[in-house]
Every structure is written in structure tokens, then in C-alpha cells.
C-alpha atoms as a PDB file:
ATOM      1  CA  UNK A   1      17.153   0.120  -2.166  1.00  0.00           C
ATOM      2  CA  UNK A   2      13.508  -1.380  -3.122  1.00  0.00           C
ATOM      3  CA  UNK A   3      10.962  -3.272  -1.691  1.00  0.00           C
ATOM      4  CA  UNK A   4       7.879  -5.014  -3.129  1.00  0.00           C
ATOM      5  CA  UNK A   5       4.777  -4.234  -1.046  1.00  0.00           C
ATOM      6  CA  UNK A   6       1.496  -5.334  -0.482  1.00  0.00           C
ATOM      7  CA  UNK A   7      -2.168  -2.433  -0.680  1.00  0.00           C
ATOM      8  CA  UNK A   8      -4.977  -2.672  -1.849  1.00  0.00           C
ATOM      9  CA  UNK A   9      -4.951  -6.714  -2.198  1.00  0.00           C
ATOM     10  CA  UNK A  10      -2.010  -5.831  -4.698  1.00  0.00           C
ATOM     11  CA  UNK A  11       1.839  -5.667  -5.134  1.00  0.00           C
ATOM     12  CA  UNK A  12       3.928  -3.144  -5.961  1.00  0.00           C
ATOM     13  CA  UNK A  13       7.587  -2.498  -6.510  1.00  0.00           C
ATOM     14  CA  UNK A  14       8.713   0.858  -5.266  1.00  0.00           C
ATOM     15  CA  UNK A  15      12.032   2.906  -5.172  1.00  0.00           C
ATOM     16  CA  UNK A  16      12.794   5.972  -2.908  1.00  0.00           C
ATOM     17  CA  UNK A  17      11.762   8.779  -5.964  1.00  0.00           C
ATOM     18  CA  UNK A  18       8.792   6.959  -7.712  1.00  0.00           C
ATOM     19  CA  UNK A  19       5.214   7.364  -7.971  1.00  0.00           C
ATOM     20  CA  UNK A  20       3.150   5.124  -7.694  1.00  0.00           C
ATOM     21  CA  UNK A  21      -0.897   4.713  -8.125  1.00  0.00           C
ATOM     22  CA  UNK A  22      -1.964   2.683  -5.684  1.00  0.00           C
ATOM     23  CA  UNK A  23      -6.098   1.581  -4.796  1.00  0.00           C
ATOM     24  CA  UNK A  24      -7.649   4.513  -2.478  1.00  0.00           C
ATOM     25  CA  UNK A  25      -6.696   5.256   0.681  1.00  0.00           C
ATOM     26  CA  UNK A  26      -8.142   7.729   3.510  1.00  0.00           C
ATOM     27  CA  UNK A  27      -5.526  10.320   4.153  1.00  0.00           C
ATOM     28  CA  UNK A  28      -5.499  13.642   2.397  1.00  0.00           C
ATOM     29  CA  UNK A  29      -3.012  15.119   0.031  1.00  0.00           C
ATOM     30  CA  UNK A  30       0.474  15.453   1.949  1.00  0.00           C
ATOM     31  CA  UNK A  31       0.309  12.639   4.366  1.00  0.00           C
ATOM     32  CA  UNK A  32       2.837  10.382   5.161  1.00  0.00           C
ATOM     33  CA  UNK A  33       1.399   7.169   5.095  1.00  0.00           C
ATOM     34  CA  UNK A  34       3.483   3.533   5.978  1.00  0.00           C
ATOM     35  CA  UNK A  35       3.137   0.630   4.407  1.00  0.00           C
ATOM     36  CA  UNK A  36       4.083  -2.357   6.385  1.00  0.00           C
ATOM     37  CA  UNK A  37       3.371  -5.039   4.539  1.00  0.00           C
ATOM     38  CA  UNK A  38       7.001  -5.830   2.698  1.00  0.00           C
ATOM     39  CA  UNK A  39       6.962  -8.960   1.147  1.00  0.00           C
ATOM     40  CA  UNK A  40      10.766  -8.701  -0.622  1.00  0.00           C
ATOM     41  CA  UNK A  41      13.270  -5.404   0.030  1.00  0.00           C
ATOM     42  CA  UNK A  42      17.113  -5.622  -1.329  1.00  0.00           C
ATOM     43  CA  UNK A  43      19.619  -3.366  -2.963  1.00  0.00           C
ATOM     44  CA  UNK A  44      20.634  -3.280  -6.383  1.00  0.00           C
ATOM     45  CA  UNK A  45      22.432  -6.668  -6.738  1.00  0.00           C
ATOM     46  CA  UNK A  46      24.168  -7.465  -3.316  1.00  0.00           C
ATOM     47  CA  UNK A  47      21.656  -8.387  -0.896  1.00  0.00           C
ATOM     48  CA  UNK A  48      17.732  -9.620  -1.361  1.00  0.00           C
ATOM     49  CA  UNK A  49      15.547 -10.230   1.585  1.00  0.00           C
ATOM     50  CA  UNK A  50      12.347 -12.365   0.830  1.00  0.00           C
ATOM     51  CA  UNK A  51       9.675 -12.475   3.899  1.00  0.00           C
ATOM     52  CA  UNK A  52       7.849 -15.529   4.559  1.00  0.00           C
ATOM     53  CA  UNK A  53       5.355 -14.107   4.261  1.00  0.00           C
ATOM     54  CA  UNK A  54       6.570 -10.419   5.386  1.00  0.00           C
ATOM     55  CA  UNK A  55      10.197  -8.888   5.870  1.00  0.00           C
ATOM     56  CA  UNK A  56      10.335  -8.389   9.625  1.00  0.00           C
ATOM     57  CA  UNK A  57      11.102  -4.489  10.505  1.00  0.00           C
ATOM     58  CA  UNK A  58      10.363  -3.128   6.787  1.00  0.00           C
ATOM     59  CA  UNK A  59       8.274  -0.441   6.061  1.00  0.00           C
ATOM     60  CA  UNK A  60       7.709   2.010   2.931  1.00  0.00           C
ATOM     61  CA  UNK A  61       6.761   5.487   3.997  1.00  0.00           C
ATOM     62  CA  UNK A  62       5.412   7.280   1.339  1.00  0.00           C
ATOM     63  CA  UNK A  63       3.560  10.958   0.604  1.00  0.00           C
ATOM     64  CA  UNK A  64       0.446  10.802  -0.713  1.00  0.00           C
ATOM     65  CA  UNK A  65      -0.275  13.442  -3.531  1.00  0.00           C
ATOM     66  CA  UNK A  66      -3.381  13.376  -4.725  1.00  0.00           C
ATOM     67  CA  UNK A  67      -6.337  11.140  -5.126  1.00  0.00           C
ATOM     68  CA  UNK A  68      -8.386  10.886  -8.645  1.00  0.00           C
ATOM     69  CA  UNK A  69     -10.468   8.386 -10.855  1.00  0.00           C
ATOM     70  CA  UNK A  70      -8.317   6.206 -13.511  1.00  0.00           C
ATOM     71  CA  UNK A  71      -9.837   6.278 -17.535  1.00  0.00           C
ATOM     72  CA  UNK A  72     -13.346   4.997 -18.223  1.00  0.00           C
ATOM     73  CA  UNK A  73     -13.649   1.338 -18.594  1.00  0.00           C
ATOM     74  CA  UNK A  74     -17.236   0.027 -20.814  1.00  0.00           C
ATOM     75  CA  UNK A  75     -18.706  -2.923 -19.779  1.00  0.00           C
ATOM     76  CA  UNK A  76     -20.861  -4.195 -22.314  1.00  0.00           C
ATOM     77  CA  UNK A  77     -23.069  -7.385 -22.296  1.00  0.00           C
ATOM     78  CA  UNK A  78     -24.880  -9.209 -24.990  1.00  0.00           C
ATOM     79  CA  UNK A  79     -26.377 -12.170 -25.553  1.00  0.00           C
ATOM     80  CA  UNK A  80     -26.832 -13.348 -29.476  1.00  0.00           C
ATOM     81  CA  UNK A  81     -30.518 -13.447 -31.225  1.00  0.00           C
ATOM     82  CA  UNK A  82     -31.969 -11.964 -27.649  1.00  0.00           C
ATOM     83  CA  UNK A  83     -31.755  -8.288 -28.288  1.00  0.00           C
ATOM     84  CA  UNK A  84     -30.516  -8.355 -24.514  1.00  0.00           C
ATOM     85  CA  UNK A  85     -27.569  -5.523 -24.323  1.00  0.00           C
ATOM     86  CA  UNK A  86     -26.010  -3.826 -21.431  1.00  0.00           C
ATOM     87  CA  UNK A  87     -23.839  -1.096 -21.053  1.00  0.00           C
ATOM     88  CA  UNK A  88     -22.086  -0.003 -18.343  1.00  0.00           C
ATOM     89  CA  UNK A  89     -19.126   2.163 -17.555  1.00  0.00           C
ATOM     90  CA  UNK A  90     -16.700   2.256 -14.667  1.00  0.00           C
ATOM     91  CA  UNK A  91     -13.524   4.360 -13.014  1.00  0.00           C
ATOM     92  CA  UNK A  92     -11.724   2.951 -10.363  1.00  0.00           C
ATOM     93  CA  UNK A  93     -10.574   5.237  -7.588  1.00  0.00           C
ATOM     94  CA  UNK A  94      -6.997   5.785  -7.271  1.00  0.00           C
ATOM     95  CA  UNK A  95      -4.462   7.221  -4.513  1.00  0.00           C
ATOM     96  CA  UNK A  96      -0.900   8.246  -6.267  1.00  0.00           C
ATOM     97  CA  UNK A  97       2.010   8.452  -3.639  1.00  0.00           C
ATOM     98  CA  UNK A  98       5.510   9.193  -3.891  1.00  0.00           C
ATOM     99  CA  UNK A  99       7.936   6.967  -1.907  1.00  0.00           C
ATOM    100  CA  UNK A 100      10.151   8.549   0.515  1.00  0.00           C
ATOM    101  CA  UNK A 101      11.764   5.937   2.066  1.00  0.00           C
ATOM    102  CA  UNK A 102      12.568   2.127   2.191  1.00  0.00           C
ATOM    103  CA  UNK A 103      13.598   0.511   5.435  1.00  0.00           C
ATOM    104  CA  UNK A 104      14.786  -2.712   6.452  1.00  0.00           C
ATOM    105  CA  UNK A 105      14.981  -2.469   9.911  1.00  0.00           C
END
């Protein structure tokens, strides 16, 4: 059984057994959080639900494990024969879950 989901303004595909890194959430390590938002859930090949826009009764419940900061990303601006040069780095904040369980109904 898997489901694609929507977090975060983003879509994931999850499987009872995988972690996942999704955008921050607020729960702490070893919450179960749900995850409503189920756009498509099916089995392996026999039967495919697609939501318009969401599966109706679906949910993803999930464990939350722990929260860090992904690798550094530069951002660096320049602008030719101006000597104007910016540098900037950034981590985004991540939550990284494993999924428990995938509903239908």
C-alpha cells in the first residue's frame, strides 16, 4: 500500500517502513502525527485511487524522529564591472518521519 501526500506545500510518496524528510513540523521526537491530505493511495498494481483533489477517508500516520537542518546552500550575487557581491548561506529546517501506516478508509 502507498499514498502520495501533500506537507509542507509539497508531495511525497510514502510506504508503511520509509523515512521520509519532510518541511518542519511542531511535534517532538516520537509523535504520531496524521497527514490527511492524500492526493493518490493504491496497492502495488491492482487498485489506484486518485482524489479530486483529496482521497476521501485516507490518512498517513507517521512517527516523527527527529528534527535537524539539511546541508548549507551559498547564495551568491554579482553583478559584472560593479564590484557589487553578496554572499549568503542558508539551511532549511527539516522534520524526518517514519510512516506507520497508510489508510484508505
Amino acid at each position: 500500500m502507498y499514498a502520495v501526500f501533500q506537507t509542507g506545500g509539497k508531495q511525497f510518496r510514502a510506504e508503511p517502513g520509509f523515512r521520509l524528510r519532510i518541511p518542519s513540523l511542531p511535534a517532538e521526537p516520537g509523535d504520531v502525527v496524521t497527514f490527511d491530505q492524500v492526493l493518490l493511495a493504491g496497492d502495488d498494481a491492482e487498485q489506484v485511487v486518485v482524489g479530486t483533489p483529496m482521497v476521501d477517508g485516507a490518512s498517513v500516520k507517521a512517527e516523527v524522529i527527529r528534527h535537524g537542518r539539511a546541508r548549507k546552500l551559498v547564495v551568491f550575487k554579482r553583478k559584472r564591472r560593479k564590484g557589487y557581491r553578496r554572499k549568503q548561506g542558508h539551511r532549511q529546517g527539516f522534520t524526518e518521519i517514519r510512516v506507520d501506516e497508510v489508510a484508505l478508509a
